[in-house]
N, C-alpha and C. Protein backbone atom coordinates (compact mmCIF):
# COMPACT_ATOMS: atom_id res chain seq x y z
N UNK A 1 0.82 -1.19 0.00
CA UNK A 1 0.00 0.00 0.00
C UNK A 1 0.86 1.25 0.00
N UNK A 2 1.95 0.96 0.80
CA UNK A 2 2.72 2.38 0.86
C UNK A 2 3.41 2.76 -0.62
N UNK A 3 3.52 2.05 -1.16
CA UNK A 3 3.99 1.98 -2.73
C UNK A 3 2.83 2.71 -3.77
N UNK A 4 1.64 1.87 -3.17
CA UNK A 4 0.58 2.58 -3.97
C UNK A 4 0.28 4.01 -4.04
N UNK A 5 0.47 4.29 -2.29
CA UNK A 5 0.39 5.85 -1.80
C UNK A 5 1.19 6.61 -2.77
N UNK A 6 2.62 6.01 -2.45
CA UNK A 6 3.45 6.70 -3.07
C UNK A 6 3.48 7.69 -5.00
N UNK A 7 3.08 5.99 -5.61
CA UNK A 7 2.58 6.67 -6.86
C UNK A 7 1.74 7.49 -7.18
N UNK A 8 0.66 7.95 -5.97
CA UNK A 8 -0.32 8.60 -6.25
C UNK A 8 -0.09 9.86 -5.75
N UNK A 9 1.11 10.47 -5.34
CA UNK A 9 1.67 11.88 -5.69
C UNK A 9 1.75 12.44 -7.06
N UNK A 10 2.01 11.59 -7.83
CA UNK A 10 2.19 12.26 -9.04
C UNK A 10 1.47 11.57 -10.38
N UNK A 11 0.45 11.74 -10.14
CA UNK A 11 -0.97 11.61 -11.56
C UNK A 11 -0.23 11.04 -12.70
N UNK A 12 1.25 11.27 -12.93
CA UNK A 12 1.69 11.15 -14.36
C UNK A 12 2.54 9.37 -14.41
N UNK A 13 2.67 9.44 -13.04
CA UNK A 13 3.37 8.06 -12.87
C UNK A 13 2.45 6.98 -12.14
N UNK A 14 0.98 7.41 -11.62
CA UNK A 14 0.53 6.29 -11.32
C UNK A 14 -0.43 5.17 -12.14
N UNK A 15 0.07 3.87 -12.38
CA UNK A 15 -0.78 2.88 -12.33
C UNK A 15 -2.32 2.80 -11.93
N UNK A 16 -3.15 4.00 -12.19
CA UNK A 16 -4.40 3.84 -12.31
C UNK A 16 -4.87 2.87 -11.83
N UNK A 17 -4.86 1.66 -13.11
CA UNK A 17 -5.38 0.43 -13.89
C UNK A 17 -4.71 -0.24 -12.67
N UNK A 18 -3.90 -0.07 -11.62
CA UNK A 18 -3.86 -1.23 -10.70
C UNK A 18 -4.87 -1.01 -9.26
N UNK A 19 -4.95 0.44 -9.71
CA UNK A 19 -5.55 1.07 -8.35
C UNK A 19 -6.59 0.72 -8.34
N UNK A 20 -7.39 0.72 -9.98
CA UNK A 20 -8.73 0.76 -10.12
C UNK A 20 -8.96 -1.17 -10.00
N UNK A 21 -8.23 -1.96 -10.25
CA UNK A 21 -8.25 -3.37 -10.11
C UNK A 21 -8.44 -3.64 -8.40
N UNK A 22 -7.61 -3.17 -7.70
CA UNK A 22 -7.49 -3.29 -6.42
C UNK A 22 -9.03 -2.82 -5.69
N UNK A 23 -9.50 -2.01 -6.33
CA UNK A 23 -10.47 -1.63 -5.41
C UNK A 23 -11.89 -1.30 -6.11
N UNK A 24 -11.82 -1.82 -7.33
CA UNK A 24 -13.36 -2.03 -8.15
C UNK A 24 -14.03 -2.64 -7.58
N UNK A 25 -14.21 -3.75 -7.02
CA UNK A 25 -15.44 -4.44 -6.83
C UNK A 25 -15.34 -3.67 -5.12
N UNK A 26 -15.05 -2.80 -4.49
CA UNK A 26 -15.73 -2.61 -3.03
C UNK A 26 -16.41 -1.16 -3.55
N UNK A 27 -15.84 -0.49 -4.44
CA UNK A 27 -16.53 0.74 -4.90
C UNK A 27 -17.48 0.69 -5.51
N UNK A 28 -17.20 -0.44 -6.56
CA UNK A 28 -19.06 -0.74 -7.13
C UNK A 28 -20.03 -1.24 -5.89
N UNK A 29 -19.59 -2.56 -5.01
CA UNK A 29 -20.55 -2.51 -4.01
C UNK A 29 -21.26 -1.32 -3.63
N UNK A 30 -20.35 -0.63 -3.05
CA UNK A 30 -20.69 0.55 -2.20
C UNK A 30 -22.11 1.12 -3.11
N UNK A 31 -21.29 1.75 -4.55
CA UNK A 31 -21.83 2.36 -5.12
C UNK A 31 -23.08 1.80 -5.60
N UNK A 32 -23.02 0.71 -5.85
CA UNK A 32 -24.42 -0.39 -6.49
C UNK A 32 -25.64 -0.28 -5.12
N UNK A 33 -24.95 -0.52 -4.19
CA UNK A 33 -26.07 -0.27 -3.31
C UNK A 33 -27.06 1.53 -2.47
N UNK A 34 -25.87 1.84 -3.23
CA UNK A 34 -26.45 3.22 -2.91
C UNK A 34 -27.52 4.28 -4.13
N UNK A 35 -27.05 3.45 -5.40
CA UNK A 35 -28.04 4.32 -6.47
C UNK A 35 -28.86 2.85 -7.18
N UNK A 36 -28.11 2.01 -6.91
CA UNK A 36 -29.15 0.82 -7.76
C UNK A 36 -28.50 0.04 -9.12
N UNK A 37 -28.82 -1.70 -9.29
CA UNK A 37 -28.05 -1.69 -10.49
C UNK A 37 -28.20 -1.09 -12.02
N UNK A 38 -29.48 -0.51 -12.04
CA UNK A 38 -29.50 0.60 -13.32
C UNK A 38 -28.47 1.77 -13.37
N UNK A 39 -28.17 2.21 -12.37
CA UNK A 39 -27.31 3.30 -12.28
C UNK A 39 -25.88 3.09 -11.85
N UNK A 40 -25.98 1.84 -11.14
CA UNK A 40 -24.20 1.58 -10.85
C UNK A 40 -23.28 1.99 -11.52
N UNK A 41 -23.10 0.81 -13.31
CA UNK A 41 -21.91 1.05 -13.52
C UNK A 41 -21.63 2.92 -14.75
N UNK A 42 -23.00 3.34 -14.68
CA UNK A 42 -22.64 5.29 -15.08
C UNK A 42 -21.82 5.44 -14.02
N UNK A 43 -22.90 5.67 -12.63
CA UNK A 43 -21.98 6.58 -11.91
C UNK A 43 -20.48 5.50 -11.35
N UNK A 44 -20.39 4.43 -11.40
CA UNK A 44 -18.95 4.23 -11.23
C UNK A 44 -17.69 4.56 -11.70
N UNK A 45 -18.04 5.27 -13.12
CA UNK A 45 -17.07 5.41 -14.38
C UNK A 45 -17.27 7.00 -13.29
N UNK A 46 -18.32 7.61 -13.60
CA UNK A 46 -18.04 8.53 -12.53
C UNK A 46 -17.01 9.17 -11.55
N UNK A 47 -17.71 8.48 -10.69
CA UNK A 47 -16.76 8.37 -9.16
C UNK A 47 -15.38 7.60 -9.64
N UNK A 48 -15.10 6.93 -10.68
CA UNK A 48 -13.66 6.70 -10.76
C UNK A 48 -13.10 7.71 -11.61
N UNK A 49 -13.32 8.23 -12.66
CA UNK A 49 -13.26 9.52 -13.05
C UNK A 49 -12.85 10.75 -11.80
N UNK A 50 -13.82 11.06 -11.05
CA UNK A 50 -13.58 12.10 -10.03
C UNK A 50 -12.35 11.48 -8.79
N UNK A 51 -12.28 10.14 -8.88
CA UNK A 51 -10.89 10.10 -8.13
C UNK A 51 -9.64 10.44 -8.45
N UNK A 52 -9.36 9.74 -9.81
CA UNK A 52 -8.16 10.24 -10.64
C UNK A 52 -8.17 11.85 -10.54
N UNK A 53 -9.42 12.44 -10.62
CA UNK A 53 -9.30 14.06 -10.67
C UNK A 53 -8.48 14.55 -9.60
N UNK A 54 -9.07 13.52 -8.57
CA UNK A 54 -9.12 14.38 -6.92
C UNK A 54 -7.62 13.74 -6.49
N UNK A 55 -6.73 13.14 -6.98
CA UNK A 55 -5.66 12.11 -6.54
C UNK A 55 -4.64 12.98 -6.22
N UNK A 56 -4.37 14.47 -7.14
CA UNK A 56 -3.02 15.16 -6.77
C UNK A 56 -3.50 15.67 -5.63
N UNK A 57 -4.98 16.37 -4.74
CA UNK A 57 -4.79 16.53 -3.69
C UNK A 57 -5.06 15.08 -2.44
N UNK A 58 -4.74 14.17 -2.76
CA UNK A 58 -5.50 13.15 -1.37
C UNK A 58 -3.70 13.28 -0.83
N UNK A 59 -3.91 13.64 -0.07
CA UNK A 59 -2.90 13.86 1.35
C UNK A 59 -2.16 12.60 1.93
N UNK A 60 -2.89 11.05 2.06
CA UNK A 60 -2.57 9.95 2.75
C UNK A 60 -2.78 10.62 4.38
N UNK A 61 -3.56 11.28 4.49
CA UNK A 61 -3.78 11.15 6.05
C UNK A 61 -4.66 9.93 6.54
N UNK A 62 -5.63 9.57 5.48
CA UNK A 62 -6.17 8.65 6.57
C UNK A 62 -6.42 7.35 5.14
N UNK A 63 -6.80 6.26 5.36
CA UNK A 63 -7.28 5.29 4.63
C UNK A 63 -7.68 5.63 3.49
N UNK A 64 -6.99 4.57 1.68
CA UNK A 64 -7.16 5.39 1.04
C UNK A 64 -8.54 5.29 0.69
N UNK A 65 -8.90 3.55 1.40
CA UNK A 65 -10.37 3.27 0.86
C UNK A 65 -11.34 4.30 1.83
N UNK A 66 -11.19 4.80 2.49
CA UNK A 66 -12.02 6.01 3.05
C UNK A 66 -12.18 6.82 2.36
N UNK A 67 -11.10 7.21 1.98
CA UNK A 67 -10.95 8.58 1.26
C UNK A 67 -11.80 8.04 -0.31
N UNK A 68 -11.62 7.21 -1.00
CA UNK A 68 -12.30 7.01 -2.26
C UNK A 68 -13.67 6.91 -2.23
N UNK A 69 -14.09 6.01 -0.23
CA UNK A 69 -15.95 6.01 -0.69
C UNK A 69 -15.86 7.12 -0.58
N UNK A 70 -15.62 8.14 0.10
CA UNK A 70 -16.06 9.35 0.19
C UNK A 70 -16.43 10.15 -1.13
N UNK A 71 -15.37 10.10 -1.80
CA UNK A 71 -15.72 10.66 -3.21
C UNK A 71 -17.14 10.13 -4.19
N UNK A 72 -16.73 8.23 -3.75
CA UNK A 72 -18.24 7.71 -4.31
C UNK A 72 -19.20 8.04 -3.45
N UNK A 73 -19.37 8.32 -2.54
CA UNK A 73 -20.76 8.91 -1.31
C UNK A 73 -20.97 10.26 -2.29
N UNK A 74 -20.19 11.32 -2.42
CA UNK A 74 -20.43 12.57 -2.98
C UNK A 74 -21.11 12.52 -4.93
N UNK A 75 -20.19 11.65 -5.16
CA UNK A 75 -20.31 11.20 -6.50
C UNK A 75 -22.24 10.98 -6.73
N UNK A 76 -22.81 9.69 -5.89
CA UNK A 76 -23.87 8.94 -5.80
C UNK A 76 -24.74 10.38 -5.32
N UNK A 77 -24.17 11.00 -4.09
CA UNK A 77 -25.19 11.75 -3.73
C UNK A 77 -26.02 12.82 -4.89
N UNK A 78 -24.92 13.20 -5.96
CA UNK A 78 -25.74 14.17 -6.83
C UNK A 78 -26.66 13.01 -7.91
N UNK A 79 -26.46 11.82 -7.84
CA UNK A 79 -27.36 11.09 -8.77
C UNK A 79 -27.91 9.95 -8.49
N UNK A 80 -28.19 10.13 -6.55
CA UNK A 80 -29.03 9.52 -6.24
C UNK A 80 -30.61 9.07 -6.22
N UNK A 81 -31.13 8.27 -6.02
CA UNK A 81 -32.54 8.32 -5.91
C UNK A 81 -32.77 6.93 -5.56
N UNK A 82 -34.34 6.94 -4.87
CA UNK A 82 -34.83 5.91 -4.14
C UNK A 82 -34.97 4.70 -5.04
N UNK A 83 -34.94 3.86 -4.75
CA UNK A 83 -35.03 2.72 -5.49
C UNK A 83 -35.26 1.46 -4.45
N UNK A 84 -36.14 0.25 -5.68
CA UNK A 84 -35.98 -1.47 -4.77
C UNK A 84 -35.59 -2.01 -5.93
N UNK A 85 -34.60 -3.04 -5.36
CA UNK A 85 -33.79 -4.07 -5.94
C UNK A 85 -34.86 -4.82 -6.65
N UNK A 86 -34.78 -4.90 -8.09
CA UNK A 86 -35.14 -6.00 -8.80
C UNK A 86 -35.14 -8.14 -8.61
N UNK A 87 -35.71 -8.59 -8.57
CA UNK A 87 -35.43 -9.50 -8.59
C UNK A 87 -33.63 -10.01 -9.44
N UNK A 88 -33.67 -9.90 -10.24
CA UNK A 88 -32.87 -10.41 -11.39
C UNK A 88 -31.63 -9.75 -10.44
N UNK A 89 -31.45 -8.61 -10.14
CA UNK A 89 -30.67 -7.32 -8.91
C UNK A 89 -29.82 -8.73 -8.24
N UNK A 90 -30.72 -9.52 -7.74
CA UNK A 90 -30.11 -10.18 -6.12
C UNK A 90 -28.75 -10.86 -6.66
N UNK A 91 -28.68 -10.97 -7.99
CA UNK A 91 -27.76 -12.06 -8.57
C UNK A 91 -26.56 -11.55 -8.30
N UNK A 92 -26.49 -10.81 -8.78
CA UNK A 92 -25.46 -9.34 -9.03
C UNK A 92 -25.10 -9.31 -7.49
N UNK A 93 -25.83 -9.09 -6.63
CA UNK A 93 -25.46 -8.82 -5.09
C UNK A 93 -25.04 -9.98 -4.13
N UNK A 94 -26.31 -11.08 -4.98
CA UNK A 94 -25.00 -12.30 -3.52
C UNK A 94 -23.93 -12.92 -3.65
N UNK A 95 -23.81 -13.36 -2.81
CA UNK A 95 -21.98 -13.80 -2.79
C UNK A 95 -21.66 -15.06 -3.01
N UNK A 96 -21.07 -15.61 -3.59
CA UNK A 96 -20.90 -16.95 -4.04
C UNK A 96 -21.42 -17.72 -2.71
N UNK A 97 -22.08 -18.82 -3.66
CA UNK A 97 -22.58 -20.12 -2.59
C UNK A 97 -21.51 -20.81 -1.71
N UNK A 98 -21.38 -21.47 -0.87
CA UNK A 98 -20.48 -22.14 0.09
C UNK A 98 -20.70 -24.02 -1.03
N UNK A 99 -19.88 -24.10 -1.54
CA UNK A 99 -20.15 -25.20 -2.24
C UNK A 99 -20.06 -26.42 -1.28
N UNK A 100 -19.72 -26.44 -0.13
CA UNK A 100 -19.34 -27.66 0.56
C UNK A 100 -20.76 -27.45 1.71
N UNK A 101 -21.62 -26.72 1.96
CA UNK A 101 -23.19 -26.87 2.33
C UNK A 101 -24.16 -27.62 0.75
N UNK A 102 -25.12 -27.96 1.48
CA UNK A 102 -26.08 -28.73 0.65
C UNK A 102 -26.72 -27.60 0.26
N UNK A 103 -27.44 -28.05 -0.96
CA UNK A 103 -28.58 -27.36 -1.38
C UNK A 103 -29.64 -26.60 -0.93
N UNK A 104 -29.61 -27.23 0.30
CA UNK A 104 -30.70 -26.54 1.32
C UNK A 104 -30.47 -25.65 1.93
N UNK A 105 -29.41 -25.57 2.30
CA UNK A 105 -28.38 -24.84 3.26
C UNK A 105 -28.25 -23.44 2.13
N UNK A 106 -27.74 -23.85 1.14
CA UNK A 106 -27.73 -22.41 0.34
C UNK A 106 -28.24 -21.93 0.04
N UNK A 107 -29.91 -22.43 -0.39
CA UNK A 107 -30.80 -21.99 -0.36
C UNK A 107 -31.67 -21.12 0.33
N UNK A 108 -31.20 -21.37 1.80
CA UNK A 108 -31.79 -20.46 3.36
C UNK A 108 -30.37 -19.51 3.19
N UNK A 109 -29.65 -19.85 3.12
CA UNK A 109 -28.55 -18.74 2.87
C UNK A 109 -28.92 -17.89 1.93
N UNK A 110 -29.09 -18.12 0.73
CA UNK A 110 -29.71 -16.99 -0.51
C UNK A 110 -30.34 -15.78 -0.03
N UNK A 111 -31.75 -16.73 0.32
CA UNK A 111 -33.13 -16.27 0.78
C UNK A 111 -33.16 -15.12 1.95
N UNK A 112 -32.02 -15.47 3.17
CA UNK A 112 -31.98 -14.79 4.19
C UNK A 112 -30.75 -14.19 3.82
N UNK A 113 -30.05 -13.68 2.50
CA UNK A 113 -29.08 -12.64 2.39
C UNK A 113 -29.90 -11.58 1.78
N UNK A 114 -31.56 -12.01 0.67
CA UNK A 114 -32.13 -11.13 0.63
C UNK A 114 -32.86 -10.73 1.02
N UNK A 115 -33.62 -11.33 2.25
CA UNK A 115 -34.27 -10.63 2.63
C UNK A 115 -33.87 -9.58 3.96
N UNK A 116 -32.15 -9.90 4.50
CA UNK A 116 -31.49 -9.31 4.83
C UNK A 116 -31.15 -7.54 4.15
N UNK A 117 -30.72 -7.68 2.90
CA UNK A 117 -30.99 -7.16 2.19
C UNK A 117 -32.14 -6.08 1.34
N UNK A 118 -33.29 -6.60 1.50
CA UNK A 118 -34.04 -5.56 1.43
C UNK A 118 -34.75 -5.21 2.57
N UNK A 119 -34.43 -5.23 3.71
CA UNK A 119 -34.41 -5.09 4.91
C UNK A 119 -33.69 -3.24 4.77
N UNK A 120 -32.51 -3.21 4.48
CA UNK A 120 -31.54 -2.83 5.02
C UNK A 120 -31.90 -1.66 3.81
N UNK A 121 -32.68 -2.20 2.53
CA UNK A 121 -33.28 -0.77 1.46
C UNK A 121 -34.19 -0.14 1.78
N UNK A 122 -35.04 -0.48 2.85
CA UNK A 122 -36.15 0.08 3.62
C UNK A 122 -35.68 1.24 4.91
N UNK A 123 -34.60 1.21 5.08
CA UNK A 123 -34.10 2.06 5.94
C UNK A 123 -33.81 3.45 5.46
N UNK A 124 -33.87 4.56 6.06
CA UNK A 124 -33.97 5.91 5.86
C UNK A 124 -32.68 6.09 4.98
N UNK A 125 -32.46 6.96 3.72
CA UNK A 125 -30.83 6.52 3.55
C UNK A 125 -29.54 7.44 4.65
N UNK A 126 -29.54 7.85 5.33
CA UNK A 126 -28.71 7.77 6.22
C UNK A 126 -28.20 6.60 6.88
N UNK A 127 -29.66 6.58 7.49
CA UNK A 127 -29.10 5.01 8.30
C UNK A 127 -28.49 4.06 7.50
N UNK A 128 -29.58 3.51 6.14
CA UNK A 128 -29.24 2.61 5.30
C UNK A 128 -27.52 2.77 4.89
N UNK A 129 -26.75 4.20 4.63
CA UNK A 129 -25.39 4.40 4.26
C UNK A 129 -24.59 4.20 5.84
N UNK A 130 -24.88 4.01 6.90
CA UNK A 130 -24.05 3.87 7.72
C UNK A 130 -24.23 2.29 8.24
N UNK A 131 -25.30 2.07 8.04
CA UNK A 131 -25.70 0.66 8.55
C UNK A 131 -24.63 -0.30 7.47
N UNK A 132 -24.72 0.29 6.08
CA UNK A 132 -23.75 -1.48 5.28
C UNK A 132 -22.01 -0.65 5.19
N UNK A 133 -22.19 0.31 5.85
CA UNK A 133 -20.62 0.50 5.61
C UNK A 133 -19.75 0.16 6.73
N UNK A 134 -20.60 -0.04 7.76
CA UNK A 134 -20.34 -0.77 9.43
C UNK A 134 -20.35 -2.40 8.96
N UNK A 135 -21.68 -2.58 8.37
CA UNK A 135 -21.79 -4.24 9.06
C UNK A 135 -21.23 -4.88 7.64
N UNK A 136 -21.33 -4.12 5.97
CA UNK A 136 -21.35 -5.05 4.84
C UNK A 136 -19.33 -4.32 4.30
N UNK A 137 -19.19 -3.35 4.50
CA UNK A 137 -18.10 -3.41 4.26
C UNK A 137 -16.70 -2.71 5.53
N UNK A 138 -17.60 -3.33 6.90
CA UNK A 138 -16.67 -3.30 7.79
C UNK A 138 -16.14 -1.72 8.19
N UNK A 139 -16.29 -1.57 7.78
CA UNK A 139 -15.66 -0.01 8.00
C UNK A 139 -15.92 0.43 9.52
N UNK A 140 -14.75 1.37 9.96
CA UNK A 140 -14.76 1.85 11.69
C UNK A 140 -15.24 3.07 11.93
N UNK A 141 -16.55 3.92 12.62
CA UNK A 141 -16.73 4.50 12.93
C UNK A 141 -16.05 5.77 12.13
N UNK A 142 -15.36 5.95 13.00
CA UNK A 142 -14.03 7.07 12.40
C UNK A 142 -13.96 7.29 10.78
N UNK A 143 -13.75 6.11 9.99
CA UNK A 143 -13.91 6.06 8.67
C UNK A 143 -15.84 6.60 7.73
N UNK A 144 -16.44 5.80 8.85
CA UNK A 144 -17.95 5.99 7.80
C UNK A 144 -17.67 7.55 8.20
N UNK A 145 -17.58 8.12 9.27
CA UNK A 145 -17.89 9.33 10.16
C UNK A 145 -17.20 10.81 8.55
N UNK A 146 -15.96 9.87 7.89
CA UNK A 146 -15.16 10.90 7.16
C UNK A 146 -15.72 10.44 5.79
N UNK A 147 -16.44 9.66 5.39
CA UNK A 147 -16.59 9.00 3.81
C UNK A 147 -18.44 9.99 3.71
N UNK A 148 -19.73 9.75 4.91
CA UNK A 148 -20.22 10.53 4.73
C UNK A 148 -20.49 11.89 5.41
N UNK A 149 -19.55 12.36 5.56
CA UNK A 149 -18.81 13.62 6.30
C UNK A 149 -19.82 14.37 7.36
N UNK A 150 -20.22 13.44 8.62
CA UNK A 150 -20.53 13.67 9.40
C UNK A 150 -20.15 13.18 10.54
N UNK A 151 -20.36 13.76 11.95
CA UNK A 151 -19.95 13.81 12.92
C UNK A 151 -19.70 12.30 13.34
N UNK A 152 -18.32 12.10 14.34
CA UNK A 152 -18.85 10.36 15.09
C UNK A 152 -20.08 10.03 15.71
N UNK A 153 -20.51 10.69 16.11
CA UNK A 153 -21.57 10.75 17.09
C UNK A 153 -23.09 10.59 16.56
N UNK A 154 -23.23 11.32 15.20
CA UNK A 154 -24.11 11.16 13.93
C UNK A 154 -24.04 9.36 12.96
N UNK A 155 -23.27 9.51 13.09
CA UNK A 155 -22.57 7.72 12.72
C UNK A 155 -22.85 6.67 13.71
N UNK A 156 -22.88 7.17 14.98
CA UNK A 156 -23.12 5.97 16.11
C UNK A 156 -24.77 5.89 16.25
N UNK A 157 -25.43 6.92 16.05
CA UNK A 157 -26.76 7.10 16.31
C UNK A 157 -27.75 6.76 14.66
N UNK A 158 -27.00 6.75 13.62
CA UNK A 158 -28.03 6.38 12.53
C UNK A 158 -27.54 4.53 12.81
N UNK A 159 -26.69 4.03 12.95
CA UNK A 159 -26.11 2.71 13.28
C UNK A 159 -27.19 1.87 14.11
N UNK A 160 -26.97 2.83 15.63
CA UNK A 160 -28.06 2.24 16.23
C UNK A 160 -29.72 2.37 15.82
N UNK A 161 -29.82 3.30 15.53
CA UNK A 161 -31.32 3.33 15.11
C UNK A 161 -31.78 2.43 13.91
N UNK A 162 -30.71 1.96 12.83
CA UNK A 162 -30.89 1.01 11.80
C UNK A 162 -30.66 -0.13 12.63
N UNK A 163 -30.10 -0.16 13.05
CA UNK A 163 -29.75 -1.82 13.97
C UNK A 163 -31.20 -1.99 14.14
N UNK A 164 -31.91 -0.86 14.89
CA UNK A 164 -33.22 -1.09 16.28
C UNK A 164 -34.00 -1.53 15.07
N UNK A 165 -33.80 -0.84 14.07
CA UNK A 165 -35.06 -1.00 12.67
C UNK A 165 -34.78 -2.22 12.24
N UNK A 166 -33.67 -2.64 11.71
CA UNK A 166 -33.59 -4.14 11.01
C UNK A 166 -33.92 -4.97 12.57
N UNK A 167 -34.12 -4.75 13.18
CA UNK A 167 -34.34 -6.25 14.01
C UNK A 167 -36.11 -5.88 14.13
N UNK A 168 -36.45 -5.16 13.96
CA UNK A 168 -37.66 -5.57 13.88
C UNK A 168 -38.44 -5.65 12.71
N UNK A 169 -37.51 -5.38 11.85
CA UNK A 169 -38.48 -5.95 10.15
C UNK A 169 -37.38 -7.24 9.92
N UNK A 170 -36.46 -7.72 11.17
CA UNK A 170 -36.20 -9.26 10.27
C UNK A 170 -36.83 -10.06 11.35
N UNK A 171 -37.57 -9.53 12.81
CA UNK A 171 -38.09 -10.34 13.76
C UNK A 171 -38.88 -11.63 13.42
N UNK A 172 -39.56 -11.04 12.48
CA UNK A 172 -40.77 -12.26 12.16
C UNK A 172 -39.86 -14.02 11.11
N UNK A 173 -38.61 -13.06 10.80
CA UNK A 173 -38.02 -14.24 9.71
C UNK A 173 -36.75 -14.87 11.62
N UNK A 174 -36.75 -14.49 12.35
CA UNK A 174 -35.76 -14.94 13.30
C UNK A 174 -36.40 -15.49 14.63
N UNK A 175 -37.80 -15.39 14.57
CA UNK A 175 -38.42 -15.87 15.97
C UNK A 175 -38.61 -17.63 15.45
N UNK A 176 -38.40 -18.15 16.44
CA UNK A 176 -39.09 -19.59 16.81
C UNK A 176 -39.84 -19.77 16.34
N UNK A 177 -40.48 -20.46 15.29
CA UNK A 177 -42.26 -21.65 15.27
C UNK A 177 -42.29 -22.41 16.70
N UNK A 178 -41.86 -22.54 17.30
CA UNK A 178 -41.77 -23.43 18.47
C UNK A 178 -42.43 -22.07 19.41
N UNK A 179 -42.18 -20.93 19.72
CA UNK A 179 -42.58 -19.91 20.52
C UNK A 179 -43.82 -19.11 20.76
C-alpha cells in the first residue's frame, strides 16, 4: 500500500489500472447499493473519473479506501434516488454459494441474504449508508464518520437506530415456530 500511496503523488506516474483493479469491486458494491443496479456502472465510471481528478490533492492522512468512498458517497449523492432491488438485482449482489453446504443450506442462505438485504433498502438513507458501511463493508466509525462527512456521534446514532429497525423488520423471519 505504501507503494501505492506513493505513486499517487504524481498523476503522471501512477498505475491507475492497478488502483482501479485493487479496489473495483468494493466501490461498485458501495456504489451499487447506494443508487441501484440501473445506475451503478454510469456513476462508477463517474466516481472513478472524479478520483483520478481528486488524486493530486488526497494527502494519505487517513485510509485510502475512506478517502475514495467518500468521493463515491459525494459522487452517488448528486445522482441519487430511491429505489428497490429488482429481482434479477439479487444475482449481481449475492456472494458466491459455500459449495461444501447442501442445497438446502444455500438456499436459506440466498433467501436470508435477501431478505437481509431488502431489509436494510427500507431504511432511511442515512441510516441505510451507515448501517452497510459498518456491518457489509466493515468499516470503523471514524472512517464511515469521514466517507459521509458527518460527525462520530451522527454515525453511532443512525447505526443504532438502523440496527433497532432491522431487528424488527427481520423479527418475524428470526423468531421460533416453536414460541
Amino acid at each position: 500500500m505504501a507503494a501505492e500511496l506513493h505513486l499517487m503523488s504524481t498523476p503522471d506516474t501512477l498505475d491507475f489500472d492497478r488502483l482501479v483493479r485493487a479496489h473495483a469491486a468494493r466501490v461498485y458494491g458501495f456504489v451499487h447499493r447506494l443508487v441501484g443496479a440501473d445506475l451503478a456502472d454510469d456513476v462508477c465510471q463517474d466516481v472513478w473519473l472524479a478520483i483520478y481528478r481528486a488524486l493530486p490533492g488526497y494527502r494519505g492522512e487517513g485510509k485510502l479506501t475512506t478517502w475514495m468512498l467518500g468521493i463515491a458517497h459525494r459522487v452517488c449523492g448528486r445522482k441519487r434516488r430511491r429505489r428497490r432491488l429488482a429481482a434479477d438485482d439479487e444475482a449481481a449482489l449475492s456472494e458466491l454459494p459455500d459449495e461444501r453446504a447442501g442445497p438446502e443450506r444455500r438456499i436459506l442462505d440466498a433467501e436470508l441474504a435477501k431478505v437481509v438485504r431488502a431489509a436494510i433498502d427500507m431504511l432511511p438513507p442515512g441510516q441505510r449508508e451507515a448501517v452497510h458501511l459498518r456491518q457489509l463493508e466493515g468499516c470503523s466509525y471514524d472512517e464511515i464518520a469521514a466517507i459521509l462527512t458527518v460527525p462520530v456521534g451522527t454515525v453511532r446514532s443512525r447505526i443504532h437506530y438502523g440496527m433497532m429497525r432491522l431487528a424488527e423488520l427481520l423479527a418475524p423471519y428470526l423468531e421460533s415456530p416453536h414460541d
